[in-house]
N, C-alpha and C. Protein backbone atom coordinates (compact mmCIF):
# COMPACT_ATOMS: atom_id res chain seq x y z
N UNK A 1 114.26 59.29 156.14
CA UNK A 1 113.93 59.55 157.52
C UNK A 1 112.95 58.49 158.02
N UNK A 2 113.36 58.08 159.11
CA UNK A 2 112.48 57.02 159.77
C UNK A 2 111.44 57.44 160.77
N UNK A 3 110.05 57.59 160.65
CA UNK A 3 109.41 58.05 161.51
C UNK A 3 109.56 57.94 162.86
N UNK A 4 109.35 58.71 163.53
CA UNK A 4 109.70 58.57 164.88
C UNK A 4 108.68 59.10 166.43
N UNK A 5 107.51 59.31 165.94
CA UNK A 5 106.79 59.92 167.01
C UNK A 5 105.41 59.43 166.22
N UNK A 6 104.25 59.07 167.35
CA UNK A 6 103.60 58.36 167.51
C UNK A 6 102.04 59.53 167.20
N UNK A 7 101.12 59.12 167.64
CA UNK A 7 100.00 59.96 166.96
C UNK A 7 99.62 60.65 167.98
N UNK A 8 99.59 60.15 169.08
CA UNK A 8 99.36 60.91 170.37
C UNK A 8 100.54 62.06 170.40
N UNK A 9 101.79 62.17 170.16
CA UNK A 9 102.99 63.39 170.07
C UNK A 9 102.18 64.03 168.90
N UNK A 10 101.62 63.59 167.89
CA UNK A 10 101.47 64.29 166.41
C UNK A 10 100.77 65.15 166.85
N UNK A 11 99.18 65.13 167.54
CA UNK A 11 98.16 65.53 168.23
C UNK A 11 98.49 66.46 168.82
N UNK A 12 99.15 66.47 169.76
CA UNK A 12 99.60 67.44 170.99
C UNK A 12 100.56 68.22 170.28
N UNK A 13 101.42 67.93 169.32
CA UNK A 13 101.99 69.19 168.67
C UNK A 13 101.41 69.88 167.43
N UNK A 14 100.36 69.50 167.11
CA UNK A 14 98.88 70.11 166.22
C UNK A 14 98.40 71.39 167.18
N UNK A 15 97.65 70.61 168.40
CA UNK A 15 97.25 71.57 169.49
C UNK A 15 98.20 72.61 169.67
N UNK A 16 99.60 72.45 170.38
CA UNK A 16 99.83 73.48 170.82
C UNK A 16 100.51 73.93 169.45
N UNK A 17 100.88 74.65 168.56
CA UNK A 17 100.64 75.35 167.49
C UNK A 17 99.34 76.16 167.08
N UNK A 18 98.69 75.30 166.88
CA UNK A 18 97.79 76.12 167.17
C UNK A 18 97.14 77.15 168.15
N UNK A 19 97.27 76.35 169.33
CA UNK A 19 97.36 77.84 170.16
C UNK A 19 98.54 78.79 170.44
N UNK A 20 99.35 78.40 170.23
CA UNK A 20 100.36 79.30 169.94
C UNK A 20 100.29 80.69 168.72
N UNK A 21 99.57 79.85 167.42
CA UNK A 21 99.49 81.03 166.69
C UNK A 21 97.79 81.87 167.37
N UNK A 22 97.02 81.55 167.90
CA UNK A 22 96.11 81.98 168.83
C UNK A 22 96.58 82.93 169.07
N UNK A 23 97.42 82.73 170.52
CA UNK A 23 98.21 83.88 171.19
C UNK A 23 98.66 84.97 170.92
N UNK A 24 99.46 84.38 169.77
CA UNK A 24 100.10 85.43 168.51
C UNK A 24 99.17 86.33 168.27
N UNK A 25 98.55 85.81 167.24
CA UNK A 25 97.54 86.67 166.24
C UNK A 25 96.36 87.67 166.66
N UNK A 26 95.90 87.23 168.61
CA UNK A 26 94.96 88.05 168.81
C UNK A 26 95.56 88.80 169.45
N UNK A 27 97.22 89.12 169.65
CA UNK A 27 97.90 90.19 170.34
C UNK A 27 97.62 89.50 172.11
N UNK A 28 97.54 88.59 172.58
CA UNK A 28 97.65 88.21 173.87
C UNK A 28 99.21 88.16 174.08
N UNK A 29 100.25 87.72 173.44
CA UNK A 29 101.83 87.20 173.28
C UNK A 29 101.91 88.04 172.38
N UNK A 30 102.99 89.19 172.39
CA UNK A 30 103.46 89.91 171.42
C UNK A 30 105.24 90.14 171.89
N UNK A 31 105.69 90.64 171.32
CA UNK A 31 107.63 90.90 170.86
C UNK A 31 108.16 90.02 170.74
N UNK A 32 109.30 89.43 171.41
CA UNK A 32 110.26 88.85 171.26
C UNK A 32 109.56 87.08 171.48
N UNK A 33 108.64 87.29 172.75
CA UNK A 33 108.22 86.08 172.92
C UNK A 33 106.69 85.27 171.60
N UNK A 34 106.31 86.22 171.12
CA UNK A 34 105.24 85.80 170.42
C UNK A 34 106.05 85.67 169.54
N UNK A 35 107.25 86.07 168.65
CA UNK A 35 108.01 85.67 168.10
C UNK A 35 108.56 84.31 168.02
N UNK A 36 108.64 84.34 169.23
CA UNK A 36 109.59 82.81 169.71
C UNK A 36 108.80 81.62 169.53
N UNK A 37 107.08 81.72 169.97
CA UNK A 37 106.45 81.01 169.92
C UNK A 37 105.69 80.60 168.57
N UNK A 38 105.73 81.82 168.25
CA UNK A 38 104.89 81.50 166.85
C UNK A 38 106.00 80.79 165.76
N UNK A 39 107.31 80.47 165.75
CA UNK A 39 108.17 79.76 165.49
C UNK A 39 108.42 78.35 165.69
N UNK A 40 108.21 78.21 166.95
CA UNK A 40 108.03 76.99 167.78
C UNK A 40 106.95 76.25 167.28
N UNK A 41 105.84 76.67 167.35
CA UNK A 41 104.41 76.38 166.68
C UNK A 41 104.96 75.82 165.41
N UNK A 42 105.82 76.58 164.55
CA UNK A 42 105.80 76.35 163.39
C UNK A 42 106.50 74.93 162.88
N UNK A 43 107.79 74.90 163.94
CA UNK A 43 108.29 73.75 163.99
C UNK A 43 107.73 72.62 164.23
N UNK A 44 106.92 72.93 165.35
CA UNK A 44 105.83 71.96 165.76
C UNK A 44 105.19 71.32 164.59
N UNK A 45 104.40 72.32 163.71
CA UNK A 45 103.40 71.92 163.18
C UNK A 45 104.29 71.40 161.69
N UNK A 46 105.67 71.47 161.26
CA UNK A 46 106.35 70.77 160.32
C UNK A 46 106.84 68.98 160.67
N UNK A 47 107.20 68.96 162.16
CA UNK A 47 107.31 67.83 162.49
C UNK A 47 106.53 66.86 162.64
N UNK A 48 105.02 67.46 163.28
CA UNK A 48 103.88 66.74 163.16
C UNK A 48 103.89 66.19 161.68
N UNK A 49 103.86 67.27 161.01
CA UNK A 49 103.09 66.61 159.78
C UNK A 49 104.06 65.65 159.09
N UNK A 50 105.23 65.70 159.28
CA UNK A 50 106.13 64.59 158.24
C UNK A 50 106.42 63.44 159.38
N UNK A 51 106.08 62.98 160.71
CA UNK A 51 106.07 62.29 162.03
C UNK A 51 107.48 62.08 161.91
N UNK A 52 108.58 62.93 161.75
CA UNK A 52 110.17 63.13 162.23
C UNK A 52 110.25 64.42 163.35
N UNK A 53 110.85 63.85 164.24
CA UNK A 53 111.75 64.98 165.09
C UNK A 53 112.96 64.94 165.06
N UNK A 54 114.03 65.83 164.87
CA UNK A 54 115.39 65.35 164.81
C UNK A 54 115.57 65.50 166.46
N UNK A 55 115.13 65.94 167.02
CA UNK A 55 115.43 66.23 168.62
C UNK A 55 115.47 64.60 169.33
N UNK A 56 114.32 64.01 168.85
CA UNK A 56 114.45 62.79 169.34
C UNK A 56 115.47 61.59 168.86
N UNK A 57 116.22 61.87 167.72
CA UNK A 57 116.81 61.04 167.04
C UNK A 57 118.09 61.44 168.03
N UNK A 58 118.17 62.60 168.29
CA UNK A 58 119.60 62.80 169.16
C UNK A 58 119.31 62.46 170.42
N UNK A 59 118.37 62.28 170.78
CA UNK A 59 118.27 61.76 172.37
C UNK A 59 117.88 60.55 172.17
N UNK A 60 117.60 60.20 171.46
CA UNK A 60 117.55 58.44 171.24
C UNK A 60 116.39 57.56 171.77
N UNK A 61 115.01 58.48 171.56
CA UNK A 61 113.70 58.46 171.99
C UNK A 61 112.62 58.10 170.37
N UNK A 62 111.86 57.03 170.74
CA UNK A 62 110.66 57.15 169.48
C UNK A 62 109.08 56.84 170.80
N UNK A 63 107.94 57.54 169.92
CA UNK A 63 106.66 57.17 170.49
C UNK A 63 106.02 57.08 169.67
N UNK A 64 106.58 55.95 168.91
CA UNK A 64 106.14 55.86 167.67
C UNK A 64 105.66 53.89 168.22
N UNK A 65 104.67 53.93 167.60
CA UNK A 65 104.74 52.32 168.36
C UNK A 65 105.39 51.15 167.56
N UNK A 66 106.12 50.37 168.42
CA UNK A 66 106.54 49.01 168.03
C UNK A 66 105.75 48.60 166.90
N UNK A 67 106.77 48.29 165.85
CA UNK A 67 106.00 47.16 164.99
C UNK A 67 106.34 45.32 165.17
């Protein structure tokens, strides 16, 4: 896998995961949607950490900077 997202995307999908599981956990977002999110988060916070998105590989996007 070729990295593909930049540190500023890494950042911002750190953040919102994290508040996402926020939401979750203090019962502010609960059923179907705290579900949804606390998932999302999760994805988030797997893509951050390995700097692959497959979403962007299909849309044919990197913010990853030029070498």
């Amino acid at each position: 896998m070729k990295k593909n997202m930049g540190a500023a995307d890494r950042i911002i999908r750190v953040v919102l995961a994290a508040l996402f599981a926020v939401l979750y956990f203090t019962g502010t977002v609960t059923g179907t949607l705290g579900m949804v999110l606390l998932v999302l988060g999760g994805v988030f916070l797997a893509t951050s950490l390995i700097s692959f998105c497959p979403l962007y590989t299909l849309v044919g996007i990197s913010t990853c900077p030029k070498k």
